[in-house]
Protein backbone atom coordinates (compact mmCIF):
# COMPACT_ATOMS: atom_id res chain seq x y z
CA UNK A 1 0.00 0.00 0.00
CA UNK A 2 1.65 3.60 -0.53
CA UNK A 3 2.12 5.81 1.75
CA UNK A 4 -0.96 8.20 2.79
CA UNK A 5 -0.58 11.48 2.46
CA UNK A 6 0.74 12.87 5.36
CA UNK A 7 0.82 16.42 6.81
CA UNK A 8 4.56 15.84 7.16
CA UNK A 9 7.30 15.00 4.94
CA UNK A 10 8.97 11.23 5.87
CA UNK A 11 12.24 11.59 8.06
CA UNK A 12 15.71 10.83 6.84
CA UNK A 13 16.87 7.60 7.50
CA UNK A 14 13.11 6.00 6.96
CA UNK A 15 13.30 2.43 4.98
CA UNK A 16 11.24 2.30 2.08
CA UNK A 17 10.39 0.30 -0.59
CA UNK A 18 9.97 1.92 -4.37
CA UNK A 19 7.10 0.39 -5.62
CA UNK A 20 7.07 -0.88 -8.83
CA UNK A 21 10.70 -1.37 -9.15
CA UNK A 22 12.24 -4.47 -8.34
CA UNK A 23 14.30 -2.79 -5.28
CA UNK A 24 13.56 -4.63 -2.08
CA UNK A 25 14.54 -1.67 0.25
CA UNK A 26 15.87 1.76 0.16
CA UNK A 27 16.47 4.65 2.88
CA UNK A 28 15.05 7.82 2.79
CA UNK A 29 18.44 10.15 2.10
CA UNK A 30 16.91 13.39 1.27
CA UNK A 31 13.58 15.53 1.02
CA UNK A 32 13.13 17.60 -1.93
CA UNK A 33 10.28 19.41 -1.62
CA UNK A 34 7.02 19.75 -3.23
CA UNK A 35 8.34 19.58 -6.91
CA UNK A 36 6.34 17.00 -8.86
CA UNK A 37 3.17 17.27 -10.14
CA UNK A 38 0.47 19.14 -8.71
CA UNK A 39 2.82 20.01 -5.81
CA UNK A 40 3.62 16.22 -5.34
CA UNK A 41 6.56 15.51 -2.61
CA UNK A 42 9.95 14.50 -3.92
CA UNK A 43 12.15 12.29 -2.27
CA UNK A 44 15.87 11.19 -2.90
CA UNK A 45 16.57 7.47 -1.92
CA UNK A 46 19.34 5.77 -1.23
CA UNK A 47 19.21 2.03 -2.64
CA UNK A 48 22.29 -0.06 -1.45
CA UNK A 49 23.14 -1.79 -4.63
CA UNK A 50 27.01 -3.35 -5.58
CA UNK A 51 29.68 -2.31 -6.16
CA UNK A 52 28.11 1.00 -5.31
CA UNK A 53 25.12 2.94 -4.01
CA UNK A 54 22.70 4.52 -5.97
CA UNK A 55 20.56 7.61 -5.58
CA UNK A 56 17.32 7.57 -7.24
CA UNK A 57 14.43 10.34 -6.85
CA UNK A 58 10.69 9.26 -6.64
CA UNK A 59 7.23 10.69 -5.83
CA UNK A 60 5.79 10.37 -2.18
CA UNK A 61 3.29 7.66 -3.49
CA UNK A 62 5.86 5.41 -5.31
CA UNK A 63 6.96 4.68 -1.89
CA UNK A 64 6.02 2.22 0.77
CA UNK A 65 7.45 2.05 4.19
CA UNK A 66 8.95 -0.41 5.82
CA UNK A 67 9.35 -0.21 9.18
CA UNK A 68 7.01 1.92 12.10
CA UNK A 69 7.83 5.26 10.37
CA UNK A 70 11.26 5.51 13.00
CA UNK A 71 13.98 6.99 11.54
CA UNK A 72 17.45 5.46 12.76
CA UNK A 73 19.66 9.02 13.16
CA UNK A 74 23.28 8.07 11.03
CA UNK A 75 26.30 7.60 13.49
């Protein structure tokens, strides 16, 4: 189910998945704002694929998360 549209934005750090896309989990690296369609929230996320990372930036309702909505602050 995608996420509901929520007053706030999702926290960095959140684990996702990108619906759709054959990625079983990504984290939440970066909110970009209203900047899609009709004022549609942006998100950057970060997938953990090898040999490197990649960045990839989707639509609030493309996304699914994970876990309770906690974000896990980066140490």
């Amino acid at each position: 189910m995608p996420t509901r549209n929520l007053t706030e934005p999702l926290e960095i750090g959140t684990i996702v998945k990108i619906l759709n896309s054959g990625y079983s989990r990504a984290r939440i690296a970066e909110y970009r704002g209203p900047l899609g369609p009709r004022g549609a929230r942006i998100y950057r996320v970060l997938v953990q694929k090898k040999p490197r990372p990649v960045y990839i930036e989707v639509r609030e309702d493309q996304l699914e998360v994970l876990d309770n909505g906690s974000a896990q602050p980066n140490k």
